[in-house]
Protein backbone atom coordinates (compact mmCIF):
# COMPACT_ATOMS: atom_id res chain seq x y z
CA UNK A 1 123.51 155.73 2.73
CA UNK A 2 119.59 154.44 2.57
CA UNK A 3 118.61 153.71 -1.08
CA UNK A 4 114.84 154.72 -1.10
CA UNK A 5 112.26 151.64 -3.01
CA UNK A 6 110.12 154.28 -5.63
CA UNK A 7 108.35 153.62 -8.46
CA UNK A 8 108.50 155.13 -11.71
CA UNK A 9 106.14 158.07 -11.49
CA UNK A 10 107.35 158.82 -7.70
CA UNK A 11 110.96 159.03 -9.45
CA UNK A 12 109.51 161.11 -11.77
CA UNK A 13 107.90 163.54 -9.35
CA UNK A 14 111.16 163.87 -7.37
CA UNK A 15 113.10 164.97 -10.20
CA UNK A 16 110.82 167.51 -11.45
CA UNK A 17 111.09 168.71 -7.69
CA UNK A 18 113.90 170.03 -7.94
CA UNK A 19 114.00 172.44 -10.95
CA UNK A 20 111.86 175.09 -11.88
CA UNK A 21 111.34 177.04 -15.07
CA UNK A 22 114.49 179.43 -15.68
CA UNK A 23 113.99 183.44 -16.18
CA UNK A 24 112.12 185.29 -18.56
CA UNK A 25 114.28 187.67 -21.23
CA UNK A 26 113.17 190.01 -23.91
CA UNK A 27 114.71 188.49 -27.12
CA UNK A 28 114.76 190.26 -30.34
CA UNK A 29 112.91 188.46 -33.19
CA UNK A 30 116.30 188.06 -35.49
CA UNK A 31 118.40 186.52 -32.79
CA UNK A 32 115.14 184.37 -32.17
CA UNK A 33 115.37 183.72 -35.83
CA UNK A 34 119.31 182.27 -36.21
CA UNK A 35 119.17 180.69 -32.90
CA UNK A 36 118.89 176.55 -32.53
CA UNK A 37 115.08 175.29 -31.49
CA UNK A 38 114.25 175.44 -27.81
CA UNK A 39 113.40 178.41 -26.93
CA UNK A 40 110.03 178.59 -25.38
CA UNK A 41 108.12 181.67 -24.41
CA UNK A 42 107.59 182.76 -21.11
CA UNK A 43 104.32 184.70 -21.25
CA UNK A 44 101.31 184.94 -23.63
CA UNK A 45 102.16 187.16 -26.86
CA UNK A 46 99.41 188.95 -28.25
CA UNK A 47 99.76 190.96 -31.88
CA UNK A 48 99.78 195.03 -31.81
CA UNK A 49 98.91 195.69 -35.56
CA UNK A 50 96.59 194.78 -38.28
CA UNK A 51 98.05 192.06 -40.67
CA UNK A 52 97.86 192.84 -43.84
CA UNK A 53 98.42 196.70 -42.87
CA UNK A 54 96.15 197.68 -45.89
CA UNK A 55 93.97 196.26 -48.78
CA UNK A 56 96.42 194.16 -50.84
CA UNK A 57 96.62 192.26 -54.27
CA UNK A 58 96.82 188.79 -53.62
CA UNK A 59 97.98 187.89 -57.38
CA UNK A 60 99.89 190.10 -60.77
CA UNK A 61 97.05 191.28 -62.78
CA UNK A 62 94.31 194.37 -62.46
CA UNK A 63 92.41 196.00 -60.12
CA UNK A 64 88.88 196.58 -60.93
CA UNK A 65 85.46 197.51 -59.93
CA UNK A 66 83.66 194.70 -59.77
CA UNK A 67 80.42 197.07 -61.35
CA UNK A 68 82.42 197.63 -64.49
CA UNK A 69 82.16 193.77 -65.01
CA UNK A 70 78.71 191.80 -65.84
CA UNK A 71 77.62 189.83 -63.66
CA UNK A 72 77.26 187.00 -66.18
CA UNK A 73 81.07 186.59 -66.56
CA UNK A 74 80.70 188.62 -70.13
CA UNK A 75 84.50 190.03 -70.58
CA UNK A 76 84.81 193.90 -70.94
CA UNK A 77 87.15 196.01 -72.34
CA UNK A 78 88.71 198.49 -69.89
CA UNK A 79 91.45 201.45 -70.16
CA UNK A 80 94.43 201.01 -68.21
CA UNK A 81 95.08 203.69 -65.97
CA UNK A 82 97.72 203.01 -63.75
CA UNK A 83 100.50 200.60 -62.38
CA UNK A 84 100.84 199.59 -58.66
CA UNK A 85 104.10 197.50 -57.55
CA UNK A 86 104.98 196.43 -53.76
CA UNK A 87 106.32 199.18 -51.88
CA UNK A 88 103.87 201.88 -53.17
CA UNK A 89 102.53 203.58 -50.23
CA UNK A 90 98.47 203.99 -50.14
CA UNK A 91 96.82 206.60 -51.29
CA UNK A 92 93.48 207.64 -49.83
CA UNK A 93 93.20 210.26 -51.54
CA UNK A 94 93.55 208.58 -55.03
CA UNK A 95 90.38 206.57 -56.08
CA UNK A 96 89.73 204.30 -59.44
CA UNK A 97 87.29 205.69 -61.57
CA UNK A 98 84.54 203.79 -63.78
CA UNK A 99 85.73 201.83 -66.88
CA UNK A 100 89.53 201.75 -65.80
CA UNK A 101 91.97 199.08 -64.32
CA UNK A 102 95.07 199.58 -62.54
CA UNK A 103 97.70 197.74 -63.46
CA UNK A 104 99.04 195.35 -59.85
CA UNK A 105 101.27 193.39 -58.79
CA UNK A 106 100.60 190.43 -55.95
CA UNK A 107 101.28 192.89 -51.99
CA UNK A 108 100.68 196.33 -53.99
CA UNK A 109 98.11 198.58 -52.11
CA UNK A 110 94.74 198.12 -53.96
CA UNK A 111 93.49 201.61 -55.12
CA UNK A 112 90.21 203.07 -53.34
CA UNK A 113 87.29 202.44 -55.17
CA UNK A 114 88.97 198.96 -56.75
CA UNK A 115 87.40 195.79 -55.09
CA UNK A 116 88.45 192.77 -57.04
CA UNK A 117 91.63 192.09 -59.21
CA UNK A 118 91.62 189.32 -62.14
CA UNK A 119 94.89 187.71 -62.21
CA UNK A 120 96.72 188.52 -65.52
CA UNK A 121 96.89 185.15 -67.01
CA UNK A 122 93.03 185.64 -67.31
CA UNK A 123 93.03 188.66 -69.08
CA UNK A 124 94.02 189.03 -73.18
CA UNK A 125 97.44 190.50 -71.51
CA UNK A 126 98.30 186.91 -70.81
CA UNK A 127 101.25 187.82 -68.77
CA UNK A 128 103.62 190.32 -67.27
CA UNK A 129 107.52 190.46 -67.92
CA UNK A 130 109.47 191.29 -65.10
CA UNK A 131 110.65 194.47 -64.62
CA UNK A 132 108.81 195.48 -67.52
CA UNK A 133 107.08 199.16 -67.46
CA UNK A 134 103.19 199.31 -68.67
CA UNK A 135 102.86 199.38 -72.11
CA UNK A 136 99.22 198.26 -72.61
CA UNK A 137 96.65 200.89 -72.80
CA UNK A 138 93.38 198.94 -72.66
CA UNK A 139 92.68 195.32 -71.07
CA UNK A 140 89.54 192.74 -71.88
CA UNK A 141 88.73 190.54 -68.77
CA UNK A 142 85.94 189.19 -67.22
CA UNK A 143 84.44 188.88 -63.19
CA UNK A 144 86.19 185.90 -61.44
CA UNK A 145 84.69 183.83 -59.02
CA UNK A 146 87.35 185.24 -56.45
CA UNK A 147 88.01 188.87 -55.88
CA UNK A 148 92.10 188.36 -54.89
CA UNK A 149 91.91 190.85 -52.41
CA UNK A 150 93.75 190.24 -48.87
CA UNK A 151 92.17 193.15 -46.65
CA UNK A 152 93.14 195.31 -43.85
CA UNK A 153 93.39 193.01 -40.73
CA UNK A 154 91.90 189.94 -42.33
CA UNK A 155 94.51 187.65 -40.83
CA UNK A 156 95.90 189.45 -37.45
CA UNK A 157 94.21 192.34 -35.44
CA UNK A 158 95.95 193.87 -32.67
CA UNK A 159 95.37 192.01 -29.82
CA UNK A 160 94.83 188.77 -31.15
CA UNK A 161 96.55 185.61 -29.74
CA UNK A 162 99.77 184.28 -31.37
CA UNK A 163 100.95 182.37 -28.52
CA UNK A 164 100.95 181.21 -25.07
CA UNK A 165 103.43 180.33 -21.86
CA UNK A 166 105.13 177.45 -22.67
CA UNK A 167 104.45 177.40 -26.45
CA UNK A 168 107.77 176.39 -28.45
CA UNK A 169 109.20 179.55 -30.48
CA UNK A 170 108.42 178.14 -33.91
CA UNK A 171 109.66 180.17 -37.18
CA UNK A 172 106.24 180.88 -38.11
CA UNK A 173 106.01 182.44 -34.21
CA UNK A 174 108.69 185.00 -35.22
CA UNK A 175 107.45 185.27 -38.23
CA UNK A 176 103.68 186.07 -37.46
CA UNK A 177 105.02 188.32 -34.44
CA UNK A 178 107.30 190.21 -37.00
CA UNK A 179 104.20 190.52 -39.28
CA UNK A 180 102.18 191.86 -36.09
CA UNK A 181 104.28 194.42 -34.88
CA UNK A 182 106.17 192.72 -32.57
CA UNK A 183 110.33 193.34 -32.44
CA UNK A 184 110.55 190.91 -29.53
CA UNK A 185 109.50 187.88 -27.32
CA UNK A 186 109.03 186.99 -23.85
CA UNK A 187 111.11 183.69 -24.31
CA UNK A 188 112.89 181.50 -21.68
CA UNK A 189 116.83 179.76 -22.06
CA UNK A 190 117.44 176.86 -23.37
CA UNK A 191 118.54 175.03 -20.66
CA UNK A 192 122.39 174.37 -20.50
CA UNK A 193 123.17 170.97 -19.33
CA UNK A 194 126.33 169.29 -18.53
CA UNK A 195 126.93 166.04 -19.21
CA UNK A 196 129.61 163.27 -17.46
CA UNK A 197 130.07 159.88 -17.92
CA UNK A 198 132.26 158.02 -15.51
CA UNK A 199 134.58 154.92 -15.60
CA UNK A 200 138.33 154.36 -15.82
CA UNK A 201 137.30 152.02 -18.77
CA UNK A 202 136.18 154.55 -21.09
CA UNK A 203 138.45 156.01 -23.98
CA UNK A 204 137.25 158.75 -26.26
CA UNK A 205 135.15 157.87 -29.05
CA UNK A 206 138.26 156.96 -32.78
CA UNK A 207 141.12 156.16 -29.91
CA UNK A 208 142.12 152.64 -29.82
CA UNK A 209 140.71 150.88 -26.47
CA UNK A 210 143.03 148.26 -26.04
CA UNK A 211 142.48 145.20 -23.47
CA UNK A 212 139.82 146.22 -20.80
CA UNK A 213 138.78 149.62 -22.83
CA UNK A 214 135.94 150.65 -24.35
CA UNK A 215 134.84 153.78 -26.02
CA UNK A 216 133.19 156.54 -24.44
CA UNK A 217 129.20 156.52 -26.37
CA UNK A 218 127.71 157.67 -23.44
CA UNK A 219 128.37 161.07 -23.25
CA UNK A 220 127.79 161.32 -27.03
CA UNK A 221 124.61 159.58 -26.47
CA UNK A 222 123.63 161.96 -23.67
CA UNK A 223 124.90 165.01 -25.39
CA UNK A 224 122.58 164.27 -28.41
CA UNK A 225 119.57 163.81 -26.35
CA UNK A 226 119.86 166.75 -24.83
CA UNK A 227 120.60 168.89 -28.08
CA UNK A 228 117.07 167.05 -29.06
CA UNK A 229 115.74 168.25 -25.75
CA UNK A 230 116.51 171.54 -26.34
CA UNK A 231 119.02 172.03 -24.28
CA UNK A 232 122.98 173.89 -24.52
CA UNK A 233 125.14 171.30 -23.64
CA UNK A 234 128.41 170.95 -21.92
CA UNK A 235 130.23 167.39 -22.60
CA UNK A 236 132.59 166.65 -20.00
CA UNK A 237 133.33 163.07 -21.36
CA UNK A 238 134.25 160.61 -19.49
CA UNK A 239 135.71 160.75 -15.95
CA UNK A 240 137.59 158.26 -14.27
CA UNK A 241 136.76 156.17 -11.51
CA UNK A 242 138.79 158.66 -8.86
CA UNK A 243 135.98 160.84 -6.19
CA UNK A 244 138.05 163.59 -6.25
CA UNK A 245 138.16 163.65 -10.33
CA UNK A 246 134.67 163.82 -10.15
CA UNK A 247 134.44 166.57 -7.58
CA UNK A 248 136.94 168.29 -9.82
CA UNK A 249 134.89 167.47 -12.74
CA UNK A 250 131.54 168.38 -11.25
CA UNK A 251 133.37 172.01 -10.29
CA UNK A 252 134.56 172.99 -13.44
CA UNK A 253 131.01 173.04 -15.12
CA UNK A 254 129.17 174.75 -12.24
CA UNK A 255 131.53 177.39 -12.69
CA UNK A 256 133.60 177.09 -9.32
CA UNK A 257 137.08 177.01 -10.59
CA UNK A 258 139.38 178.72 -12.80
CA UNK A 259 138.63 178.33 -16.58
CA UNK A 260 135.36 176.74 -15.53
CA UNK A 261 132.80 176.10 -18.43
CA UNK A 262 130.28 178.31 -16.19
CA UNK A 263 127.23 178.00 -14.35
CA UNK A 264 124.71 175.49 -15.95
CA UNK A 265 121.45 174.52 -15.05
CA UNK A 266 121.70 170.65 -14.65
CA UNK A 267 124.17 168.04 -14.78
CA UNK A 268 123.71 164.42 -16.01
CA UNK A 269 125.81 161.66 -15.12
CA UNK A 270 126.11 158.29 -16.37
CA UNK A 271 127.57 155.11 -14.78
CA UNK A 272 128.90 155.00 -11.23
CA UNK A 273 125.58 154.92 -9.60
CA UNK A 274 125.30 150.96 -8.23
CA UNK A 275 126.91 149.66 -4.94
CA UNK A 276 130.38 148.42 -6.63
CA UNK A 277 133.68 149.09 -5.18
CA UNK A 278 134.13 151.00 -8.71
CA UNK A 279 130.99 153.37 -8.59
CA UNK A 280 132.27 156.63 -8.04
CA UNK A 281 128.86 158.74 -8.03
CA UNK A 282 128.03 156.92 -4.44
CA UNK A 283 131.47 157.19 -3.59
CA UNK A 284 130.88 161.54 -3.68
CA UNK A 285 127.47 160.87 -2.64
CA UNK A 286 128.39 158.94 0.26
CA UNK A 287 131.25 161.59 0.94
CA UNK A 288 130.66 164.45 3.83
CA UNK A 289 131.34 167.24 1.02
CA UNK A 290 129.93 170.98 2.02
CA UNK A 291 129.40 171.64 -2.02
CA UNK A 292 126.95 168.45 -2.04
CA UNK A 293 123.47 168.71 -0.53
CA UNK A 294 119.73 167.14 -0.97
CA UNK A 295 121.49 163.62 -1.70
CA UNK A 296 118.78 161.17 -3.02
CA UNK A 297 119.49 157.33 -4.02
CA UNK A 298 116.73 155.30 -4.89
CA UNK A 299 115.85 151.77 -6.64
CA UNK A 300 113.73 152.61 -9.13
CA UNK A 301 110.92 150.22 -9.99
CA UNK A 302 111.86 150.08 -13.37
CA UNK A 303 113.44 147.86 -15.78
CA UNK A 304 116.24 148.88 -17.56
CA UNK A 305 117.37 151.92 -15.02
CA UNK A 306 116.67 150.68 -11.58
CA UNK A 307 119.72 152.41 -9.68
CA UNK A 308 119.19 156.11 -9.76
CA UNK A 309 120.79 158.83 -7.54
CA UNK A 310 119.20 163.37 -7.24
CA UNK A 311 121.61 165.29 -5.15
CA UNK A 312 122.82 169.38 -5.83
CA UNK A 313 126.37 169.85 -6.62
CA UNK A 314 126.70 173.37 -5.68
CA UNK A 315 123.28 174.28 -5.73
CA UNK A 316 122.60 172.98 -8.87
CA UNK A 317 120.73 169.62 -9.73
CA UNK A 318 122.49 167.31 -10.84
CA UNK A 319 120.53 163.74 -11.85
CA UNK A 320 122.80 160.62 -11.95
CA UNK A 321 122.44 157.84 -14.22
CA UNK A 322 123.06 154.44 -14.77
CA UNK A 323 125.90 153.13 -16.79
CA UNK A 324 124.29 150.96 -19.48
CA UNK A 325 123.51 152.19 -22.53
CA UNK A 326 119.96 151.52 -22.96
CA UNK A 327 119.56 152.09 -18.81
CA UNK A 328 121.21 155.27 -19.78
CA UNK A 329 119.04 156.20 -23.00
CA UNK A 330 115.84 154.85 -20.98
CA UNK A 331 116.06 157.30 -17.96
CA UNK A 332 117.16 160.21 -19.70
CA UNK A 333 113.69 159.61 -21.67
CA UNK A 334 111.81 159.59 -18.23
CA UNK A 335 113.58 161.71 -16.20
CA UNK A 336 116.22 164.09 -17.48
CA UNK A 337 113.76 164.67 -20.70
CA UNK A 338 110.59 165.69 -18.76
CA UNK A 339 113.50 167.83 -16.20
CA UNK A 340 114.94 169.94 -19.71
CA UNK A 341 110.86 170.55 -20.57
CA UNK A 342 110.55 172.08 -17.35
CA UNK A 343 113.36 174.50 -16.76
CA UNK A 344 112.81 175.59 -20.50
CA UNK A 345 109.19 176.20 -19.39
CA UNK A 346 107.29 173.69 -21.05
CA UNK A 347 104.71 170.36 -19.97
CA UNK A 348 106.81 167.58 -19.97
CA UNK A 349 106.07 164.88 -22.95
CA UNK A 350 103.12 162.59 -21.90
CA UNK A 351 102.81 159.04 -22.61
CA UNK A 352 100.19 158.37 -25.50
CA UNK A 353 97.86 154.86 -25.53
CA UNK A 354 98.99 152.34 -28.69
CA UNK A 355 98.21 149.04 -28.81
CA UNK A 356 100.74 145.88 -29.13
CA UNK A 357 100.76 144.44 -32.26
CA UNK A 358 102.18 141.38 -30.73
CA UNK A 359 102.39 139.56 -27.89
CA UNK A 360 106.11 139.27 -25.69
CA UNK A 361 106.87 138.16 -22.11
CA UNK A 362 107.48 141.09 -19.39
CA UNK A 363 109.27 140.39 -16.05
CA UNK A 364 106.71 141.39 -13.14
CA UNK A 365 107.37 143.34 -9.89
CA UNK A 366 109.22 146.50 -11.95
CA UNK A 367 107.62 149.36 -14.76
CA UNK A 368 109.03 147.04 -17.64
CA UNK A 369 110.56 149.92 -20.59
CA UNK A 370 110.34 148.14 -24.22
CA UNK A 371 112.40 150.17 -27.46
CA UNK A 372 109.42 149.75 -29.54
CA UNK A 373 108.41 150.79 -33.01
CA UNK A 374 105.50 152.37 -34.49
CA UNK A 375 103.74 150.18 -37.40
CA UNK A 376 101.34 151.94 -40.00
CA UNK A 377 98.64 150.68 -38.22
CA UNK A 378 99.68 152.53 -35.29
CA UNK A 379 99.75 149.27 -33.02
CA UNK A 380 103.82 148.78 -31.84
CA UNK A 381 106.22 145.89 -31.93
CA UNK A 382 108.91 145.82 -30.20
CA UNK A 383 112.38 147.07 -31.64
CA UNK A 384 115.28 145.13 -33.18
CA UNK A 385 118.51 144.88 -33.36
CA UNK A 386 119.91 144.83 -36.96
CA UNK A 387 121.41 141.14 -36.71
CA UNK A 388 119.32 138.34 -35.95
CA UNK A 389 121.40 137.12 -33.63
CA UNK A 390 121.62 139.96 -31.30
CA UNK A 391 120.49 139.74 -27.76
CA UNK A 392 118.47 142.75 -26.13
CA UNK A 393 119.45 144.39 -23.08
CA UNK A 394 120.71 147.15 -20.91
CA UNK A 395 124.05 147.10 -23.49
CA UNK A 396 122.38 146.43 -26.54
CA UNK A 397 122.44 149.91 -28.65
CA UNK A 398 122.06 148.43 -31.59
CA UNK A 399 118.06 147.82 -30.37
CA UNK A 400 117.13 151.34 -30.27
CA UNK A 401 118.34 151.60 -34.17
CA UNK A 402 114.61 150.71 -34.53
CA UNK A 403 113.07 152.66 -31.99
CA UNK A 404 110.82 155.70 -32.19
CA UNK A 405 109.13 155.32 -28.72
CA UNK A 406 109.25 153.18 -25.16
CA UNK A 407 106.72 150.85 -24.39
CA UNK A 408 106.05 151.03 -20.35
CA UNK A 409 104.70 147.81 -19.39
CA UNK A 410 103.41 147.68 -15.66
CA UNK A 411 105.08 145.99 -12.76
CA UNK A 412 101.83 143.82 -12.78
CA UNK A 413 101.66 142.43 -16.50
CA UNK A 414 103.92 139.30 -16.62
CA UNK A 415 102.87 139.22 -20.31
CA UNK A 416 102.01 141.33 -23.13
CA UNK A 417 98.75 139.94 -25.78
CA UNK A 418 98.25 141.44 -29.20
CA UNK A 419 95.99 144.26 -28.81
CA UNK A 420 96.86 145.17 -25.25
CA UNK A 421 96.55 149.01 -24.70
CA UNK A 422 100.01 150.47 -23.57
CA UNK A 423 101.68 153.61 -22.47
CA UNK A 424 103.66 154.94 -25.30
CA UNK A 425 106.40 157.66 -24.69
CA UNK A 426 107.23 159.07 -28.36
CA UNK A 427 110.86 159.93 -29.15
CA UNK A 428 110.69 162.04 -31.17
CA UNK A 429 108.79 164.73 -30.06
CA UNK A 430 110.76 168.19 -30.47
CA UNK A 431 111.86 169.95 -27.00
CA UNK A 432 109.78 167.58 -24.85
CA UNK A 433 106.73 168.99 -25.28
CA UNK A 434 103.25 167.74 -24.52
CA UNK A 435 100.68 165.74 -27.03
């Protein structure tokens, strides 16, 4: 099979080729509201009723007109003719006459006529005690310089924007919606991804290894970056290195066999993707298989990650990895990342501009990815490993313990200066979406 030369961004673009936002569905605002983030919506939303609903109190103490009260700040004494508590429906017909105040507590309907309230702690009440009935029969207070009054529609009018395509369904989204009259949202899936690694090496994560055996992190690695993505996720764990367990494998979460996991919208893969005797992903992919079409292995320009394989299992995408861990962690970033914005209907994350707040040697010819972290000044350095000893590489974990973004260095800078302007990728932006 020919392994295509690509660089970064034309790896990039032939990902994001082959998916395509998933399906609108009406979702009802509670099951929006228990549901994990990454959800995004899949159409404007625009409010259908006036927020607050009526004139309100926005603090505990009495409605007043502000005539009653000089101008100069002079307190009054007024009669108290009435209590108002939350949940009292308006009354038009029901209007505060001169020289009275109406008892109020903070969301009550104000009374017609009433256009201010003075919060009770600046009145010779002093306070309220809860649950307490009215007992005072007059009330000295004096004009405030605010009138604590929310009004009809001040904050949301029916068709007013509260959100667009591709905006992330926030709690204050379902919230404000709830507020505007809304019992539902146009919202997209979160995308359900499964994820594989491969190798005959691998045990599962607390077994003992044993000579030759090591534990199974990718998986748990992948899984938890695509929980981050947004995305349900499917962990397969690891697969041996045997074609038809991985065909078997590959079945079971697209849905094809009995007890299948059902149909998901990607698969990941990790390891398996080189030209060893061992790699099992170009073992299927070099395969004549009916189930596996729009086969794609390229050399990536790009250092850590530069074997990557696209093909559909089934019909459905499926994006193979490298084996290293930080290979592994570095192309999900770039390409799995941007693939889980998409089919959950939102711009992919875009690389920001920081400057290097030191200088370090880059190897020319590929896109150079650094583990970097942000300093207070906003310039980056590059991440660490916790011991001083530690070596950096495509195995080395332990480096992106400091990491809260990817440095891409170009294929033409054989060495980074202080102050040099780089492309920063944050991690830890939620659901992938766009700065």
């Amino acid at each position: 099979m020919t392994t295509t030369p690509r660089s970064l961004a034309e790896h990039v673009a032939a990902v994001l080729g082959r998916v395509a936002p998933l399906p609108v569905q009406d979702v009802g605002l509670p099951d929006l509201a228990v549901e994990p983030p990454g959800r995004s919506l899949g159409a404007e939303v625009r409010s259908v009723a006036l927020v607050p609903p009526f004139d309100a109190a926005a603090m505990d103490g009495y409605a007043v007109r502000l005539s009653d009260l000089p101008a100069d700040g002079s307190p009054v004494t007024l009669a108290v003719v009435g209590d108002l508590r939350p949940g009292s429906p308006p009354d038009p017909g029901r209007v505060l006459g001169g020289h009275g105040a109406v008892r109020i507590m903070t969301g009550a309907p104000v009374l017609g006529g009433a256009d201010a309230v003075v919060p009770v702690e600046r009145t010779s009440t002093g306070r309220f005690v809860a649950g307490g009935p009215t007992t005072e029969r007059e009330v000295t207070l004096a004009r405030q310089p605010r009138a604590h009054v929310r009004h009809r529609g001040e904050d949301v009018r029916p068709g007013d924007l509260l959100g667009r395509a591709g905006d992330a369904v926030t709690p204050a989204l379902v919230a404000v919606a709830a507020s505007g009259g809304l019992t539902d949202l146009p919202v997209r899936p979160r995308p359900r991804v499964a994820v594989l690694s491969t190798g005959s090496e691998l045990v599962a994560a607390g077994d003992v290894a044993g000579a030759g055996r090591i534990p199974d992190s990718n998986s748990l690695l992948l899984t938890a970056l695509a929980r981050a993505a947004g995305a349900d996720v499917v962990r397969v764990g690891a697969v041996p290195d045997d074609a038809d367990a991985l065909r078997a494998a590959l079945d079971g979460v697209v849905g094809s066999t009995p007890g299948g996991s059902g149909t998901v919208d990607l698969v990941v893969t990790t390891g398996g993707v080189s030209a060893g005797a061992s790699d099992v992903v170009r073992a299927v992919l070099d395969a004549d298989d009916a189930r596996l079409t729009d086969v794609d292995v390229a050399a990536v320009a790009l250092r850590p990650g530069r074997p990557q394989a696209l093909a559909r299992w089934r019909g459905v995408p499926w994006v193979a990895l490298p084996g290293n861990p930080v290979s592994a962690f570095v192309s999900f970033a770039l390409f799995v990342r941007p693939a889980v914005a998409v089919l959950a209907g939102r711009e992919p994350a875009r690389p920001v501009r920081r400057p290097a707040a030191e200088a370090w040697p880059s190897p020319p010819g590929r896109t150079h990815v650094v583990p970097v972290r942000t300093l207070p000044s906003g310039a980056v350095a590059r991440a660490t490993a916790p011991g001083a000893d530690h070596r950096s590489g495509g195995h080395a974990t332990s480096t992106l313990l400091g990491a809260d973004a990817l440095a891409l260095v170009p294929p033409d800078v054989e060495k980074v200066e202080a102050g040099d302007e780089l492309d920063v990728l944050p991690l830890d932006l939620p659901f992938g979406t766009g700065t």
